[in-house]
Structures are given as C-alpha cells and as structure tokens.
C-alpha atoms as a PDB file:
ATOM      1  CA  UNK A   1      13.527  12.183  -5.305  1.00  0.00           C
ATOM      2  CA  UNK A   2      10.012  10.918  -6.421  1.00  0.00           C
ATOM      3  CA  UNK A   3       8.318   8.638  -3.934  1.00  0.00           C
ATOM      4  CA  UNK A   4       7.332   5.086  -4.796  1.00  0.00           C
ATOM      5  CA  UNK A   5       4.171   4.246  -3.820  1.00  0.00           C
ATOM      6  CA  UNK A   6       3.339   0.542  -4.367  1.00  0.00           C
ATOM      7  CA  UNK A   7      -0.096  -0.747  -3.793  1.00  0.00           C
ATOM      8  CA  UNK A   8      -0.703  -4.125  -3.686  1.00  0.00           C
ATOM      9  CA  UNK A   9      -4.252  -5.409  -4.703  1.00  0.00           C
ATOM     10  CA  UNK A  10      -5.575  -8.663  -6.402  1.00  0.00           C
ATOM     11  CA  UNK A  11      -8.662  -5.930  -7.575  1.00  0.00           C
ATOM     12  CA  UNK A  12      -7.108  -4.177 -10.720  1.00  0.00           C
ATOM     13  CA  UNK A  13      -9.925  -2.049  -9.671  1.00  0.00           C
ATOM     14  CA  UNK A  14      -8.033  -0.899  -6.170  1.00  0.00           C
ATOM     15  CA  UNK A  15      -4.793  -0.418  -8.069  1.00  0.00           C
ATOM     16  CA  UNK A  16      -6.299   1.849 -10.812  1.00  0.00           C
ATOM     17  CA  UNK A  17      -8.399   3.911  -8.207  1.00  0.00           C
ATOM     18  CA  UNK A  18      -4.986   4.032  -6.293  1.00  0.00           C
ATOM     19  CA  UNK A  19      -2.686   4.911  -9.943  1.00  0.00           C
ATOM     20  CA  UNK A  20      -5.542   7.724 -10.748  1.00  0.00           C
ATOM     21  CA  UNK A  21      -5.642   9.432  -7.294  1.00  0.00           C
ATOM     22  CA  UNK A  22      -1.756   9.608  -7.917  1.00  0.00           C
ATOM     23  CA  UNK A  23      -1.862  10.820 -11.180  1.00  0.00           C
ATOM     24  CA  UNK A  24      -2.017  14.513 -10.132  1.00  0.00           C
ATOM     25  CA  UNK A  25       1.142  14.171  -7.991  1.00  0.00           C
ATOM     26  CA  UNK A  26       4.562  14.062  -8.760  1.00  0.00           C
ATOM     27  CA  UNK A  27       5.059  10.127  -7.608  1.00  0.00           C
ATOM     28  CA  UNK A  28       5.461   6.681  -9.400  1.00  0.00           C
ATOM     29  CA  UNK A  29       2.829   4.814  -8.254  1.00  0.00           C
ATOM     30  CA  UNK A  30       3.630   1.459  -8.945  1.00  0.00           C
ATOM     31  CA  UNK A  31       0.832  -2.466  -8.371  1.00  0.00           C
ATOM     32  CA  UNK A  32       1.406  -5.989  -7.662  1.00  0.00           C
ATOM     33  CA  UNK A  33      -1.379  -8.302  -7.565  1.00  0.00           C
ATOM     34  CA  UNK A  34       0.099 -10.289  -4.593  1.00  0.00           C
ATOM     35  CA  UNK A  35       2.615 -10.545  -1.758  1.00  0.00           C
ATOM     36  CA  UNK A  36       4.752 -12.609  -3.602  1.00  0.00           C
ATOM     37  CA  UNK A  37       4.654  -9.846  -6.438  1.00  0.00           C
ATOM     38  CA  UNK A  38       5.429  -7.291  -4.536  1.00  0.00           C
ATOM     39  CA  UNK A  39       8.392  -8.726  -3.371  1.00  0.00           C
ATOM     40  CA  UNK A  40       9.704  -9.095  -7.097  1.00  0.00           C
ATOM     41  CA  UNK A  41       8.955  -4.969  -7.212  1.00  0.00           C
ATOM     42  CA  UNK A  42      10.806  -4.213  -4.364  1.00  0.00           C
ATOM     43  CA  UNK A  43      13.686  -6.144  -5.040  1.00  0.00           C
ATOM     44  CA  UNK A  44      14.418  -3.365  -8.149  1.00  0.00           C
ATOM     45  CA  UNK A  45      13.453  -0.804  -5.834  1.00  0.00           C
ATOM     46  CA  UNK A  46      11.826  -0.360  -2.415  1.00  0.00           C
ATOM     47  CA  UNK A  47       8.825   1.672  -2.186  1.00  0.00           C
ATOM     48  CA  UNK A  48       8.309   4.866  -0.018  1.00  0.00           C
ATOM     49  CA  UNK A  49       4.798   3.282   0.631  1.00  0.00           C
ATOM     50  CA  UNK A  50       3.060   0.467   0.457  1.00  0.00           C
ATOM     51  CA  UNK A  51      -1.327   0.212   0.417  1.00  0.00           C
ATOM     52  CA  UNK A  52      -1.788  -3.432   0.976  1.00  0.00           C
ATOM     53  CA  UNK A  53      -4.545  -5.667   0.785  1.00  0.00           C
ATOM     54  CA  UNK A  54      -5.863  -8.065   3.334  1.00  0.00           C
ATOM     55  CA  UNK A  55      -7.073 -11.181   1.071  1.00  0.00           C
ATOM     56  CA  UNK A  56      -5.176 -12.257  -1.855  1.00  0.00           C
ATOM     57  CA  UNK A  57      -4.319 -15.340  -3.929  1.00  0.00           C
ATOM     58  CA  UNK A  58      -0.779 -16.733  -3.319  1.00  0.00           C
ATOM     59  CA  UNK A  59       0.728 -14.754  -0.259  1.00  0.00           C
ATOM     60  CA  UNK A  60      -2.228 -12.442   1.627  1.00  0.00           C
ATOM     61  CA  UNK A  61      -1.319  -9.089   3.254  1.00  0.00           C
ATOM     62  CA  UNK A  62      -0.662 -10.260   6.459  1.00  0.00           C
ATOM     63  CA  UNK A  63       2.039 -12.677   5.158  1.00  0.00           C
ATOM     64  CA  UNK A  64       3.960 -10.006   3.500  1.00  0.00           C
ATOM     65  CA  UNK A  65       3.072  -7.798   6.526  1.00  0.00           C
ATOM     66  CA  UNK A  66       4.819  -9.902   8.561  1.00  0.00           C
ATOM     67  CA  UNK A  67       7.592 -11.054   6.197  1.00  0.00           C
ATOM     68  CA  UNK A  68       7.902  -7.050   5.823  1.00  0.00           C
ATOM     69  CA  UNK A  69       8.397  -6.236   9.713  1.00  0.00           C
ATOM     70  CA  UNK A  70      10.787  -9.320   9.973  1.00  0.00           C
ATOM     71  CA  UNK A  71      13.431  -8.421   7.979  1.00  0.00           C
ATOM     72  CA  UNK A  72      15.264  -5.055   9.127  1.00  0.00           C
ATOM     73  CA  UNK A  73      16.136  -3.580   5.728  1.00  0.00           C
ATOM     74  CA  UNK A  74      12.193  -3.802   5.130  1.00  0.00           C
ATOM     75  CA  UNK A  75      10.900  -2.944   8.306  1.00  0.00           C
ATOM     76  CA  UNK A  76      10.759   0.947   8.000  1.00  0.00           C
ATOM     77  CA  UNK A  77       8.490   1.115   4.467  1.00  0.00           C
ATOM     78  CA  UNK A  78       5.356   2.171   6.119  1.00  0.00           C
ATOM     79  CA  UNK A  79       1.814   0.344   5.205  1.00  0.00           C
ATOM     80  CA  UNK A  80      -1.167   1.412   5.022  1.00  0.00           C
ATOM     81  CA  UNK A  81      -3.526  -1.578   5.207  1.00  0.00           C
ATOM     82  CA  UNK A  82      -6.757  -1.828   2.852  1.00  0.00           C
ATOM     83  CA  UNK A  83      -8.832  -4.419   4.450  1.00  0.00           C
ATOM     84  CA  UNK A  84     -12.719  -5.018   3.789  1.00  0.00           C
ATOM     85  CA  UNK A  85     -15.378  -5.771   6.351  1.00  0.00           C
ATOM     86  CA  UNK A  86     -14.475  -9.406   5.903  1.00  0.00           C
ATOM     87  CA  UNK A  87     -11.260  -8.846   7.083  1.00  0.00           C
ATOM     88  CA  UNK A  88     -12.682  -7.696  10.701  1.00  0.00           C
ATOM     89  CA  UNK A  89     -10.955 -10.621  12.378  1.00  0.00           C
ATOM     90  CA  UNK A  90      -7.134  -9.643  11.754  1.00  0.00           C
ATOM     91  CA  UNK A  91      -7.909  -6.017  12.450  1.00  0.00           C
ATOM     92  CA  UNK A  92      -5.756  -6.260  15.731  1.00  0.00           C
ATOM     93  CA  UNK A  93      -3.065  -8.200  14.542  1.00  0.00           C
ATOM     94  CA  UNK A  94      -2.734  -5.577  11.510  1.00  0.00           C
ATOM     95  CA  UNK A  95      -2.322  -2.911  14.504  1.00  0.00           C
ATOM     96  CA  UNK A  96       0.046  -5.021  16.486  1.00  0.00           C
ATOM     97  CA  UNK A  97       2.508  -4.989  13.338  1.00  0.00           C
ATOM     98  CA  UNK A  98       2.644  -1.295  13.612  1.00  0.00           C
ATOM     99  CA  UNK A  99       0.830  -0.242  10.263  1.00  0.00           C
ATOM    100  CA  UNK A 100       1.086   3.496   9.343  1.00  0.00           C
ATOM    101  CA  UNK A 101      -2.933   3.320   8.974  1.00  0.00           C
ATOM    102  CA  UNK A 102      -6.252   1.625   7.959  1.00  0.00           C
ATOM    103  CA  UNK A 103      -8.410   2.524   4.836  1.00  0.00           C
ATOM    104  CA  UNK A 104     -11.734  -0.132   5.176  1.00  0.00           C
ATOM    105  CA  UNK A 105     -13.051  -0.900   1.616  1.00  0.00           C
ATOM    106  CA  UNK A 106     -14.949   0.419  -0.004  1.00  0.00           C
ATOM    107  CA  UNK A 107     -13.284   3.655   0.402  1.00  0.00           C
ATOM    108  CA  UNK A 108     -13.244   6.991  -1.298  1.00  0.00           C
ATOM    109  CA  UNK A 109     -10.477   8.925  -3.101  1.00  0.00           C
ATOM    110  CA  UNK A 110     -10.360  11.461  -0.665  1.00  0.00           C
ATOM    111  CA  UNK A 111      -9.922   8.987   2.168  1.00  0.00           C
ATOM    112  CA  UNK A 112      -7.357   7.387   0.625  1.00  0.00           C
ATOM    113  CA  UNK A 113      -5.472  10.453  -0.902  1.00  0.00           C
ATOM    114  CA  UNK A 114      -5.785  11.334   3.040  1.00  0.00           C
ATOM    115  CA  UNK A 115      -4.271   8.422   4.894  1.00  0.00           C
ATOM    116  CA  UNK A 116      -1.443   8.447   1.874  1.00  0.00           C
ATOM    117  CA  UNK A 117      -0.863  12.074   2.670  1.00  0.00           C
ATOM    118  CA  UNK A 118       0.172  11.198   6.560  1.00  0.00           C
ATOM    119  CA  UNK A 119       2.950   9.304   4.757  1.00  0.00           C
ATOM    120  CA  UNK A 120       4.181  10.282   1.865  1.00  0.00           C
ATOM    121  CA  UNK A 121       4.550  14.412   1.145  1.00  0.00           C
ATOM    122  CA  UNK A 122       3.060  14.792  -2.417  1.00  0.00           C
ATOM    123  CA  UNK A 123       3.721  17.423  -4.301  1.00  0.00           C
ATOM    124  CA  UNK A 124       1.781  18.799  -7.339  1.00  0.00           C
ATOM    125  CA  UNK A 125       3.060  17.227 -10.597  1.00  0.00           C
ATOM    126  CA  UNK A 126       4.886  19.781 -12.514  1.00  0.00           C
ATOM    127  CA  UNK A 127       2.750  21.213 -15.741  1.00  0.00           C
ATOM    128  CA  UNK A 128       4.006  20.703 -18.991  1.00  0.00           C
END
C-alpha cells in the first residue's frame, strides 16, 4: 500500500517543495492549507504522515496537534512539525505532544526528505 503523506501548510510554497521532493517516490503526497482542512482530508482517508505547520489562518498546528493526540483513532499518525524561528515559543509544547520530529524553516529538501524518511519507508517510484 502507498503511503499518504499529508502536509499541511498555509505557504503553497511548503506544500509544492513538499509534493516535488515526493515526486520521485512511490507515495501520494497529498496539502491542506489549514487544520481545519486537513481534517476534511483525513476524514476520506488518514494519512501515513503528516508535516504540519506552526502558524496558520483558521486552526494553527498546535490546535490540530492537539485535537490529533486527543482522539485515539488519530493519535498514532506521526507529525513531523515545520515551525519557523517565530515559532520558538511552542517548541516545548510541540515536544511534549510527542511529534515524530522537527524541520525549522527555511529548510532544505534533503532535510526534509530526511526527517520524512525516519517515518515513512519510501520506495523508488516504479519507471514507466
């Protein structure tokens, strides 16, 4: 089965960067520009993954975060947070939810390919 990796960005910059570094792998990589988005996704399906923004419009990261590690069916999807220097403040509380790992913006595609990689076994996408 093809893991569903869902990152969750108001930047339609972040999600592309995240789409293209999946490209290569056989995935479906998946973007919400909220919390409250991402909850519409995952109520078609739940993702194997989740990279999820600190500050957004609507419902932030820690909101679904914590809405995530609430509810038992949810708790398991691991995140990996995306937070900016801004964000240095809920650093610990991020921890203290039990996040799979950090990637600080502005990050690289090799960093994030990386901390995705800890997660989520990719495999090369099949020529055709």
């Amino acid at each position: 089965m093809r893991p569903r990796i869902l990152t969750v960005d108001d930047a339609k910059t972040v999600r592309t960067i995240a789409t293209n570094i999946l490209a290569p792998f056989e995935c479906d990589a998946d973007g919400a520009t909220n919390g409250y988005n991402a909850l519409f996704s995952m109520e078609r399906t739940l993702p194997n993954l989740i990279l999820l923004d600190v500050s957004m419009p609507i419902m932030g990261g820690l909101e679904l975060l914590e809405m995530l590690k609430s509810k038992p069916e949810l708790r398991a999807i691991p995140v990996i947070m995306l937070p900016s220097p801004a964000d240095h403040a809920v650093l610990p509380k991020l921890t203290a939810l039990g996040v799979a790992g950090m990637v600080m913006k502005p990050f690289d595609a090799a960093t994030l390919l990386k901390a995705i990689r800890t997660v989520v076994d990719l495999k090369p996408a099949k020529s055709k």
